[in-house]
N, C-alpha and C. Protein backbone atom coordinates (compact mmCIF):
# COMPACT_ATOMS: atom_id res chain seq x y z
N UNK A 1 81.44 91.42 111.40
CA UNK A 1 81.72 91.34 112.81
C UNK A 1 83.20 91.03 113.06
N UNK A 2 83.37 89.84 112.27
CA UNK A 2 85.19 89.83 112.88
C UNK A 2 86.17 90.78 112.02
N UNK A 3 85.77 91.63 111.02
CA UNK A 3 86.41 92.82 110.98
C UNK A 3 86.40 93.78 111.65
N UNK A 4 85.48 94.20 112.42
CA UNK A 4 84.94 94.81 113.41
C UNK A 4 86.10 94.36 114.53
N UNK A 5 86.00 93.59 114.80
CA UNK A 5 86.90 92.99 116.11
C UNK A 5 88.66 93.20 115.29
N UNK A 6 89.46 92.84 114.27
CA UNK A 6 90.38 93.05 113.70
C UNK A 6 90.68 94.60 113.68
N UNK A 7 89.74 95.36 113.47
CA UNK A 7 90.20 96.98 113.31
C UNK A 7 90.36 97.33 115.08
N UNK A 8 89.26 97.17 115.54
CA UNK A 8 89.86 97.12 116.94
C UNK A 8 91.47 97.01 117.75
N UNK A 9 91.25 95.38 117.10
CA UNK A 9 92.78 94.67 117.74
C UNK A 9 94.16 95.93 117.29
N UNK A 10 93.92 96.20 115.69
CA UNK A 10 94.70 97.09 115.08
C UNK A 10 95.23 98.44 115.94
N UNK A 11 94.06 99.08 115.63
CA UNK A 11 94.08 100.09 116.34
C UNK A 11 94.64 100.17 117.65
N UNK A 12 94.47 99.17 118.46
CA UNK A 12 94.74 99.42 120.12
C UNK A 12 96.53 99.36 119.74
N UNK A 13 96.58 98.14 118.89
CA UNK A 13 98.29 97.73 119.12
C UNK A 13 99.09 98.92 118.64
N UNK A 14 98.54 99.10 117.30
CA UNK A 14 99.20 100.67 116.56
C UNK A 14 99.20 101.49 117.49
N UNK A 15 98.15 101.80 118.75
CA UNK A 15 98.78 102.89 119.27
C UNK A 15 99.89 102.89 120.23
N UNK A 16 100.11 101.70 120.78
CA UNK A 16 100.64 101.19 121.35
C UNK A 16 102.17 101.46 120.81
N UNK A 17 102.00 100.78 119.91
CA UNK A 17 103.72 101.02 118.71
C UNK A 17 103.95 102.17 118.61
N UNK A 18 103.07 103.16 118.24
CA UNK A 18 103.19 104.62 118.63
C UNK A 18 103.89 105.43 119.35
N UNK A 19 103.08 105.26 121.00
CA UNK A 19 103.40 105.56 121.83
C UNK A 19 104.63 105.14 122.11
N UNK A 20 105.26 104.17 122.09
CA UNK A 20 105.97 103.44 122.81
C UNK A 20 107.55 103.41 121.70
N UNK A 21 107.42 103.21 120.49
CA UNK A 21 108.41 103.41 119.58
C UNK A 21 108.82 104.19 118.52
N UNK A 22 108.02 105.16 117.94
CA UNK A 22 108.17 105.93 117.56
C UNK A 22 108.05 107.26 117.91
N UNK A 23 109.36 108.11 118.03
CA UNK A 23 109.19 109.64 119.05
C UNK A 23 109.23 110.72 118.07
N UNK A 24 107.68 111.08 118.22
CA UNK A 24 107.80 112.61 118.22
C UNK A 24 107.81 113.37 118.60
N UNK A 25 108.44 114.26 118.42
CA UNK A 25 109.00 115.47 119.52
C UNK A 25 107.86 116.47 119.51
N UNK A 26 107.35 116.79 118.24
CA UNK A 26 106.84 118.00 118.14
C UNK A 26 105.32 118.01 118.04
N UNK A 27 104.78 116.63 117.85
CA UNK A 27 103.96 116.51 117.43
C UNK A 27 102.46 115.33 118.31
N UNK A 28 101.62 115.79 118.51
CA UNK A 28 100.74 114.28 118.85
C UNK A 28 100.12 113.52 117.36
N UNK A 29 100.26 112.67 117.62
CA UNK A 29 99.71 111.37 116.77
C UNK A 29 98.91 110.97 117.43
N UNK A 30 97.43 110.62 116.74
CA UNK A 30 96.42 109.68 117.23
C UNK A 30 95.44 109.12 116.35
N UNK A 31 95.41 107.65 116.43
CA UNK A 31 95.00 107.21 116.12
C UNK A 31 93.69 107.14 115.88
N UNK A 32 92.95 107.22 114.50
CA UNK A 32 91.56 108.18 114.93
C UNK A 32 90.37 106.78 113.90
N UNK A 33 91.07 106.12 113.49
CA UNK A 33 90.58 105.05 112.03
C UNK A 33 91.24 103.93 111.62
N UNK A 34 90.69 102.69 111.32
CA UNK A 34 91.46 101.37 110.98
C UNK A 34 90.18 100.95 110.31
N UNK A 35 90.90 100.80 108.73
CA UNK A 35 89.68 100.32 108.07
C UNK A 35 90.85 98.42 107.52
N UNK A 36 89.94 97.68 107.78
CA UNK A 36 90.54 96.08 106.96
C UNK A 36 89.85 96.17 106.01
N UNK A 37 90.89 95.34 104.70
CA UNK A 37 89.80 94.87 103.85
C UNK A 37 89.18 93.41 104.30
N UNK A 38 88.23 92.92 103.54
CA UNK A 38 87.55 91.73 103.85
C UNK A 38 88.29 90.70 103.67
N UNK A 39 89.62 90.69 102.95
CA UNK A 39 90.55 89.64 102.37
C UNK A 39 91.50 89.77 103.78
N UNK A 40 91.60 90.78 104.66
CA UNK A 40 92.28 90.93 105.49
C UNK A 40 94.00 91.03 105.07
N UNK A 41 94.21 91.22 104.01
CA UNK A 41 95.80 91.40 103.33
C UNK A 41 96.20 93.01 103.81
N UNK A 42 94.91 93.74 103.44
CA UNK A 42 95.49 95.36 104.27
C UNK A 42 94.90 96.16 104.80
N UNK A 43 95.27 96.95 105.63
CA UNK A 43 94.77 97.92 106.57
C UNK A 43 95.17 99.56 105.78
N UNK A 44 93.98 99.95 106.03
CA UNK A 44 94.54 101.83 106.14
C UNK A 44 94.10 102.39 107.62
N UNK A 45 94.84 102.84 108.40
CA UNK A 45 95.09 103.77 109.25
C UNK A 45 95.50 105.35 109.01
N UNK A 46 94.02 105.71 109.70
CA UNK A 46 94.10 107.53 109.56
C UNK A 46 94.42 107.82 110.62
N UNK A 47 95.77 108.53 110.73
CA UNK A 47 95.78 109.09 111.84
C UNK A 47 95.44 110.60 111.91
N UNK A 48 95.44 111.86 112.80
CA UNK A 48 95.35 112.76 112.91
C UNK A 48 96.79 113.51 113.81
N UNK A 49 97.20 114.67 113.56
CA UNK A 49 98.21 115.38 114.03
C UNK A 49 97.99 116.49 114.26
N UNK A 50 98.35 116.72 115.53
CA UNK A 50 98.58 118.03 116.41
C UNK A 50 99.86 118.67 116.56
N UNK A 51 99.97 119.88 115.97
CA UNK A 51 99.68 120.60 115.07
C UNK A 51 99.13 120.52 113.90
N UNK A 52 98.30 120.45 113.10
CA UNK A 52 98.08 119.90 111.78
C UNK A 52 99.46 120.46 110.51
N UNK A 53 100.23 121.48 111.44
CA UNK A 53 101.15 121.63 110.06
C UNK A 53 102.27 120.40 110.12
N UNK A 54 102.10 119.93 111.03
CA UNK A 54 102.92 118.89 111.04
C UNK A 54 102.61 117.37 110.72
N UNK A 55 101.47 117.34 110.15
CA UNK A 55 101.07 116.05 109.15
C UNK A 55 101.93 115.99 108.30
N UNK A 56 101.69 116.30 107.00
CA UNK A 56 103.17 116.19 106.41
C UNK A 56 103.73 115.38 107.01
N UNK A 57 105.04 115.58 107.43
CA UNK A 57 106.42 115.46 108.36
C UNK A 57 106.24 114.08 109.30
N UNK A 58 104.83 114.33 109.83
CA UNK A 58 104.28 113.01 110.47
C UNK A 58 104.17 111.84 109.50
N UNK A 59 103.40 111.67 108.67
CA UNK A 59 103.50 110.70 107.55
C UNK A 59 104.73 110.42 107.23
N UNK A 60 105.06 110.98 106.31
CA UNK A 60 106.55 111.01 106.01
C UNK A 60 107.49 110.05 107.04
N UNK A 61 107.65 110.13 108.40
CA UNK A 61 108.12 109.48 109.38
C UNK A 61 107.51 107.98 109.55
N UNK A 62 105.84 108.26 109.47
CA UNK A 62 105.58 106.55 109.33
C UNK A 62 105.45 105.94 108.34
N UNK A 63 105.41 106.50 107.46
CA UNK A 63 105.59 105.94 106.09
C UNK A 63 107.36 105.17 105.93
N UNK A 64 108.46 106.14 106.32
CA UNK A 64 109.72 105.78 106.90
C UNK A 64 109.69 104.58 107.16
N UNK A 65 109.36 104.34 108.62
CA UNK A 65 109.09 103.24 109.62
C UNK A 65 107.95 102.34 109.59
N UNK A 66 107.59 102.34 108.00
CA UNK A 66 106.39 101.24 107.86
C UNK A 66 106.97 100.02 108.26
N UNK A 67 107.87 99.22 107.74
CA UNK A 67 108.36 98.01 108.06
C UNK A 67 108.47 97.55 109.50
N UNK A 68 109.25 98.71 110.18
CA UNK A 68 109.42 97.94 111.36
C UNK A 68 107.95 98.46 112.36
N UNK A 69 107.56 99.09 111.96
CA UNK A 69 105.80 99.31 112.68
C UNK A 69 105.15 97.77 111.95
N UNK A 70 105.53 97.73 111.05
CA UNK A 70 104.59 96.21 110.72
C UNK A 70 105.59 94.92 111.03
N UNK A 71 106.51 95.24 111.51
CA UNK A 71 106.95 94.25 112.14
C UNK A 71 106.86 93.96 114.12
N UNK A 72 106.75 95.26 114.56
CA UNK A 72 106.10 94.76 115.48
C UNK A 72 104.96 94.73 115.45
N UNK A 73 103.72 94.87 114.98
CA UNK A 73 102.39 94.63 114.59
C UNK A 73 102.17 92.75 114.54
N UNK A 74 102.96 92.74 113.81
CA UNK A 74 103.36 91.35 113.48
C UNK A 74 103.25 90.28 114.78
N UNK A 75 104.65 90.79 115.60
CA UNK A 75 104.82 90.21 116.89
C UNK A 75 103.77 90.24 118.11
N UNK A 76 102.94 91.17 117.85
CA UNK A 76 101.76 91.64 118.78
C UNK A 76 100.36 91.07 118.55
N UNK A 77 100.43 90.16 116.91
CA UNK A 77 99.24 90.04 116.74
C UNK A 77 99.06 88.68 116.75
N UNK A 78 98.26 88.06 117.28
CA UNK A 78 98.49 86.06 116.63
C UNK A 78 97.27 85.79 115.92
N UNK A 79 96.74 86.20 114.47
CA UNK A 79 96.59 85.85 113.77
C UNK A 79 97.18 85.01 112.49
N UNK A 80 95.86 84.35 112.23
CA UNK A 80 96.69 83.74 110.18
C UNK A 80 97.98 84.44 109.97
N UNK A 81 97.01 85.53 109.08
CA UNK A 81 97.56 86.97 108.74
C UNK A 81 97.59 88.19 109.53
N UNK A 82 98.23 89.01 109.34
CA UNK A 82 98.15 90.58 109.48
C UNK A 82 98.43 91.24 108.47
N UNK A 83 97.15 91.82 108.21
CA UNK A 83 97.13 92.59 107.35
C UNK A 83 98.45 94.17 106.81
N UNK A 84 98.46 94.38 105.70
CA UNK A 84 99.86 95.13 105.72
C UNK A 84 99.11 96.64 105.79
N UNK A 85 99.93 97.22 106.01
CA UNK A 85 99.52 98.57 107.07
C UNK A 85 99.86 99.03 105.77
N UNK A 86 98.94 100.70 105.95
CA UNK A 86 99.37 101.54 105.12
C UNK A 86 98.63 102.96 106.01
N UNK A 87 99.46 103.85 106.02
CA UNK A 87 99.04 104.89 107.33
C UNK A 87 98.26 106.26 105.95
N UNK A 88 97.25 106.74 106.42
CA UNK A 88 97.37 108.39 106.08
C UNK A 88 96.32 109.44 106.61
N UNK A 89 96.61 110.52 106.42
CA UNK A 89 95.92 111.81 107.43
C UNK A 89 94.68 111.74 107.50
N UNK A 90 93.74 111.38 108.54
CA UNK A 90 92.39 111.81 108.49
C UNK A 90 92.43 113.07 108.77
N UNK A 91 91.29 113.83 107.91
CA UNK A 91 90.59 115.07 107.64
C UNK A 91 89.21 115.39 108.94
N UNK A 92 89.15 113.87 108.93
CA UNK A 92 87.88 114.48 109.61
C UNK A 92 87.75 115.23 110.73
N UNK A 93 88.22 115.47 111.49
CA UNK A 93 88.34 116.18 112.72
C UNK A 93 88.89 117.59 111.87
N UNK A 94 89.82 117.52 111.06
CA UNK A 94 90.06 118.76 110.45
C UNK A 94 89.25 119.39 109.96
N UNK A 95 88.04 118.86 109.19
CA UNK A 95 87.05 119.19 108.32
C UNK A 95 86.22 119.93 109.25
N UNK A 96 85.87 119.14 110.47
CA UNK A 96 85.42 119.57 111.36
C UNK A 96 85.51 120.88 111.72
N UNK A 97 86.66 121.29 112.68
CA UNK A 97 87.05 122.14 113.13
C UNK A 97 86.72 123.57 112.07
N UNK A 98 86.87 123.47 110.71
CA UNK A 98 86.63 124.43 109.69
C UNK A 98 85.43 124.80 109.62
N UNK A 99 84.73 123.81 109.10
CA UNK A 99 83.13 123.70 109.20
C UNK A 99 82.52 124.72 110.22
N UNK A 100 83.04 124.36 111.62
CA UNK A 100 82.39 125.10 113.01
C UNK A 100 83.01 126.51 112.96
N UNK A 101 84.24 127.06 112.94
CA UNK A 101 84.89 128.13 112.22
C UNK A 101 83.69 128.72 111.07
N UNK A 102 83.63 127.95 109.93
CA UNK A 102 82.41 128.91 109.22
C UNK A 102 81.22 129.07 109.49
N UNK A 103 80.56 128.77 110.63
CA UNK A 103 79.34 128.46 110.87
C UNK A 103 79.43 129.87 112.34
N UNK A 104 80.35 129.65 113.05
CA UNK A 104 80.14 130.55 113.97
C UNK A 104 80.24 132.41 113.07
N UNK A 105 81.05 132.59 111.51
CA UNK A 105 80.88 133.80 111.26
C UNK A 105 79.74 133.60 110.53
N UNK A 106 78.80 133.09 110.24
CA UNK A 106 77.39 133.29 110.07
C UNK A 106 77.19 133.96 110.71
């Protein structure tokens, strides 16, 4: 349950930091997943990107700007800890989209 409530908190603020400090021009970012571990030391965040050719390029950029994304994370959160971020591409919506693509040439 209170990981439950922590991936939450995560998620809302990350998008927040998102939106608000990191610009992409070409691309949407969204926040689609926040998994904690139970030790609460780290987070993985999947995001998803629109265009998908521009994942890549997207990572790459927050991977860049891990520090200061976990430094305002930091400032936003008043916990013990905050857990240390680590970002990468969810598939699932991608997987998706393929899946329904092979199913409609049935």
């Amino acid at each position: 349950m209170r990981i439950e409530r922590v991936n939450k908190l995560i998620k809302e603020k990350i998008s927040e930091i998102l939106l608000k400090e990191i610009n992409f021009k070409d691309a949407l970012i969204t926040v689609q997943n926040v998994e904690t571990f139970k030790d609460l030391r780290k987070t993985k965040i999947g995001i998803s990107v629109i265009p998908t050719e521009k994942s890549k390029k997207a990572l790459d950029v927050l991977k860049k700007q891990g520090n200061n994304i976990q430094k305002e994370l930091n400032k936003k959160i008043e916990t013990r800890f905050v857990p240390k971020i680590e970002f990468n591409i969810d598939k699932g919506e991608e997987n998706a989209n393929r899946i329904e693509r092979i199913l409609k040439n049935i």
